[in-house]
N, C-alpha and C. Protein backbone atom coordinates (compact mmCIF):
# COMPACT_ATOMS: atom_id res chain seq x y z
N UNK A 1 -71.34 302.88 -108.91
CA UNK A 1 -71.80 304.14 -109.46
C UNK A 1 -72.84 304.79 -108.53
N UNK A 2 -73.49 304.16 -108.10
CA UNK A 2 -74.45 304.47 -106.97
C UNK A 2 -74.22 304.99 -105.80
N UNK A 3 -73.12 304.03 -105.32
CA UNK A 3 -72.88 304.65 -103.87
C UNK A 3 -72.01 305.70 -103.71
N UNK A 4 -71.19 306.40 -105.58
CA UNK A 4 -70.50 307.52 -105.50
C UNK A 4 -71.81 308.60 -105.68
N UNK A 5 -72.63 308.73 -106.28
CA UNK A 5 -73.75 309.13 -106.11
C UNK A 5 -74.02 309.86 -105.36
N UNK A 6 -74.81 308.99 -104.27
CA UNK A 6 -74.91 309.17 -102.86
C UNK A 6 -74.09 309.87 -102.01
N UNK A 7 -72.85 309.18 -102.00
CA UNK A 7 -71.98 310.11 -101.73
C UNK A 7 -71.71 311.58 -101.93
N UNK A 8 -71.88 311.91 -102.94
CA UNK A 8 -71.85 313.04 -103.69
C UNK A 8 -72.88 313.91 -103.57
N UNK A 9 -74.47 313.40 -102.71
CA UNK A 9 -75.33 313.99 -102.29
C UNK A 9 -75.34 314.43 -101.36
N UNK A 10 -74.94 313.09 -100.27
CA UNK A 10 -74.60 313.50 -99.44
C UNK A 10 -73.79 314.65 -98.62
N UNK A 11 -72.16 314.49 -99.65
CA UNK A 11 -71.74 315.53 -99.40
C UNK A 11 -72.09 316.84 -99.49
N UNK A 12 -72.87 317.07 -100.27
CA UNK A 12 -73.53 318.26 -101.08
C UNK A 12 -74.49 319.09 -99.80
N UNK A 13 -75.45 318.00 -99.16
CA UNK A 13 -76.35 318.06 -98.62
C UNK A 13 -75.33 318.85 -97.04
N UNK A 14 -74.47 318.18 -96.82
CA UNK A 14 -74.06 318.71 -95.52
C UNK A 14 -72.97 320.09 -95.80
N UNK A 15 -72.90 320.24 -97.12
CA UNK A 15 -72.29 321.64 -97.44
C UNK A 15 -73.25 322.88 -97.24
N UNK A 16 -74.27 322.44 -97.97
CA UNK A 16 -76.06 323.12 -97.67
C UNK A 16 -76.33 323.47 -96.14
N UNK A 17 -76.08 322.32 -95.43
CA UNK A 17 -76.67 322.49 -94.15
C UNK A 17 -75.47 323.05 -93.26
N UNK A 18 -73.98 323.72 -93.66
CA UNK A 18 -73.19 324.14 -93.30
C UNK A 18 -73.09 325.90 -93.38
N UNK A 19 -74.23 326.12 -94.90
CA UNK A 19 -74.63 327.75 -95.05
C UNK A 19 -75.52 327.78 -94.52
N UNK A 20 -76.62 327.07 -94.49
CA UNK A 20 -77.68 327.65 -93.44
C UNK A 20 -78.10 327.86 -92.30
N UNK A 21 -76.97 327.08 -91.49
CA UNK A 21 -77.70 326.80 -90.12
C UNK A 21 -75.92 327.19 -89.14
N UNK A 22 -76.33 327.32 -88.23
CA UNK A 22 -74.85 327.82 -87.30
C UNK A 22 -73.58 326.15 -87.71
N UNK A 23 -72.51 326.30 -87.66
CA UNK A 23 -72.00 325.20 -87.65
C UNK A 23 -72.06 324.12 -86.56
N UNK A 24 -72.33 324.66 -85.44
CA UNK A 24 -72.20 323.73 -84.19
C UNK A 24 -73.77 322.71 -84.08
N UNK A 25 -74.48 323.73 -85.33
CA UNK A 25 -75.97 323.00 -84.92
C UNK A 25 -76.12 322.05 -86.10
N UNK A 26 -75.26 322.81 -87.11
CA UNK A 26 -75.11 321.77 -88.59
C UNK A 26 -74.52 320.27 -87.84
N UNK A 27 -73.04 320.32 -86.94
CA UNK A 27 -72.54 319.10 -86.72
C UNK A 27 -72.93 318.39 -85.92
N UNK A 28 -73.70 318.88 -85.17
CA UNK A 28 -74.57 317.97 -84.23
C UNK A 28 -75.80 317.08 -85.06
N UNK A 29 -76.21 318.05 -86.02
CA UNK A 29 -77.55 317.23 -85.94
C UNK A 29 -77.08 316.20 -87.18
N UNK A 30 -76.01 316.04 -87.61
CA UNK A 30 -75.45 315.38 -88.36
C UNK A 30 -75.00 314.02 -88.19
N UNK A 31 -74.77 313.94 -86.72
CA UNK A 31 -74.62 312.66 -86.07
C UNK A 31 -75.94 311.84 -86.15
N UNK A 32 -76.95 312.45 -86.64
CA UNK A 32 -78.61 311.61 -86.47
C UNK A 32 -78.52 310.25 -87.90
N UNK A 33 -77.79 310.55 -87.91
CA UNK A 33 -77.42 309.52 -89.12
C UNK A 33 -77.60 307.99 -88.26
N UNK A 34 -76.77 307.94 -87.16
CA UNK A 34 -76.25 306.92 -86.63
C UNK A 34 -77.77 306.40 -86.36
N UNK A 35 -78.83 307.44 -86.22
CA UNK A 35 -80.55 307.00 -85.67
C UNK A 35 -81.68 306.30 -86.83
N UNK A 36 -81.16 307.12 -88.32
CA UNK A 36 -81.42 306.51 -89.32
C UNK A 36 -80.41 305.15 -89.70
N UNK A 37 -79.36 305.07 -89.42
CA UNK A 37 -78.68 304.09 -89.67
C UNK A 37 -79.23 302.51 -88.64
N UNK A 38 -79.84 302.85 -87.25
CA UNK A 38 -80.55 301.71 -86.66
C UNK A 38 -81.88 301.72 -87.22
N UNK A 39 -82.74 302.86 -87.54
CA UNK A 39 -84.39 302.33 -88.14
C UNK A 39 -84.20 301.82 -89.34
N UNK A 40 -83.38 301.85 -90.30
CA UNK A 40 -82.76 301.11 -91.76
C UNK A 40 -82.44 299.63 -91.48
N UNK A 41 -82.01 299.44 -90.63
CA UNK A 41 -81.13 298.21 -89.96
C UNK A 41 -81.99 297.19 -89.44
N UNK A 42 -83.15 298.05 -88.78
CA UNK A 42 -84.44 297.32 -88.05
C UNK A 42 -85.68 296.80 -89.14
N UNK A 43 -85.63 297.88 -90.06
CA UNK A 43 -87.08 297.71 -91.00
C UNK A 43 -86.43 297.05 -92.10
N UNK A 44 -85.65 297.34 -92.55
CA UNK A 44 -85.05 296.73 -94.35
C UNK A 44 -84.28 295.45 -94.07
N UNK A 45 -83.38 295.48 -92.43
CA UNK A 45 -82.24 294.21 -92.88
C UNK A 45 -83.14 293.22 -91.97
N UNK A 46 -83.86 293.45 -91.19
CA UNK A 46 -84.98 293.11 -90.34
C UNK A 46 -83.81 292.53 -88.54
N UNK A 47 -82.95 293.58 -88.75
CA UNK A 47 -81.83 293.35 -87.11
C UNK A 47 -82.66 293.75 -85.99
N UNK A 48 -81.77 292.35 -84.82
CA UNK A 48 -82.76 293.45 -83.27
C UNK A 48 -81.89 294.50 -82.75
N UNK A 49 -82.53 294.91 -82.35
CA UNK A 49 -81.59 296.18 -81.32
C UNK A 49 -82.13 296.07 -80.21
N UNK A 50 -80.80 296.01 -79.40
CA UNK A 50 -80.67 296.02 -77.93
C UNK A 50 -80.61 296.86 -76.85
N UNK A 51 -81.04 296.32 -75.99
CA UNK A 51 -81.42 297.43 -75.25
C UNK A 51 -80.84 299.03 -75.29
N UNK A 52 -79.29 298.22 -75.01
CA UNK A 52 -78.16 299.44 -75.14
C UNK A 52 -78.02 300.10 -76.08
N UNK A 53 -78.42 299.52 -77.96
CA UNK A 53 -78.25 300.17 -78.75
C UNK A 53 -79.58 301.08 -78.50
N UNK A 54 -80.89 300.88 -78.53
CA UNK A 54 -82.18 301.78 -78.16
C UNK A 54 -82.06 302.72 -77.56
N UNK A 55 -81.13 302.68 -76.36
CA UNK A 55 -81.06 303.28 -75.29
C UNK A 55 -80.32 304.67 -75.71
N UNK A 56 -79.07 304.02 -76.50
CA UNK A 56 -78.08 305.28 -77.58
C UNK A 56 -79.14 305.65 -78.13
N UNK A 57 -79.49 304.83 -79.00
CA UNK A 57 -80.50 305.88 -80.11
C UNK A 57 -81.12 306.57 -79.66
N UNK A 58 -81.92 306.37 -78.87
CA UNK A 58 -82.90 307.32 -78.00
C UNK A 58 -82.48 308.63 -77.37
N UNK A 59 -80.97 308.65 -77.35
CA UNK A 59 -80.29 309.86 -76.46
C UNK A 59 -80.28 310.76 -77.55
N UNK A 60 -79.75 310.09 -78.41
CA UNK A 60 -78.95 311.08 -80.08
C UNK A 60 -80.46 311.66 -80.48
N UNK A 61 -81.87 310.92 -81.21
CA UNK A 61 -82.51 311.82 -81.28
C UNK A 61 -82.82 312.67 -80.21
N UNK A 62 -83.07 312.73 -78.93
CA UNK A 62 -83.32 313.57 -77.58
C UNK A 62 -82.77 314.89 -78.08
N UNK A 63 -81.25 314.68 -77.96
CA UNK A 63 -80.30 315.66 -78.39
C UNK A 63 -80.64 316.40 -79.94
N UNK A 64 -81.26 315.66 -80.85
CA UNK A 64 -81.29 316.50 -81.80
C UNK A 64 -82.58 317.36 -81.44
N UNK A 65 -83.52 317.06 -80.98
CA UNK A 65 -84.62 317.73 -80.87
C UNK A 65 -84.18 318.78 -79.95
N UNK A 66 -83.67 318.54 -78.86
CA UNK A 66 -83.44 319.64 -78.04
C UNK A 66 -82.60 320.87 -78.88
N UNK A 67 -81.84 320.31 -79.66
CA UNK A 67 -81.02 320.99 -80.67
C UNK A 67 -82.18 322.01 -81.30
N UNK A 68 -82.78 321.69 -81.85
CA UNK A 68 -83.89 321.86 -82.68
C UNK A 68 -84.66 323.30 -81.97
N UNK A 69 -84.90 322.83 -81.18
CA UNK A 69 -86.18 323.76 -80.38
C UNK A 69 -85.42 324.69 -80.05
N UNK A 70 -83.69 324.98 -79.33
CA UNK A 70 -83.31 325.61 -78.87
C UNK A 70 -82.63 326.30 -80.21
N UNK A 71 -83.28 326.24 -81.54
CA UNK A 71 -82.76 327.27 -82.64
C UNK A 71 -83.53 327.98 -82.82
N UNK A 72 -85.20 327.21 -82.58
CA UNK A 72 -86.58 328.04 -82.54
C UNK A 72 -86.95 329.22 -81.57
N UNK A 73 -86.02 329.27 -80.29
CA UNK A 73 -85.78 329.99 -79.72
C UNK A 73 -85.68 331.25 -79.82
């Protein structure tokens, strides 16, 4: 029941962020999941991450911020 929930927020949430914001900047910054999905992974399941995974993560937020600033534009 929960994780339809969620689901259902989720979905909701990226319908939201599909009227407000250009689509190309909605689907990009949508991939940041994968960045919350390693700090969840690190703090709650207590996993290491490796170099290579850090290294990804580190690009994807880069990219969202650059995303970011270049809407503030």
């Amino acid at each position: 029941m929960l994780a339809g929930l969620a689901s259902l927020v989720t979905y909701g949430s990226a319908l939201v962020a599909l009227r407000l914001l250009p689509t190309g900047v909605a689907s990009a910054l949508s991939e940041t999941s994968v960045v919350w999905g390693v700090f969840i992974a690190r703090i709650a399941l207590k996993e290491t991450i490796d170099r290579r995974r850090a290294i990804g993560t580190l690009c994807i937020a880069c990219g969202a911020l650059l995303v970011l600033v270049g809407l503030h534009r």
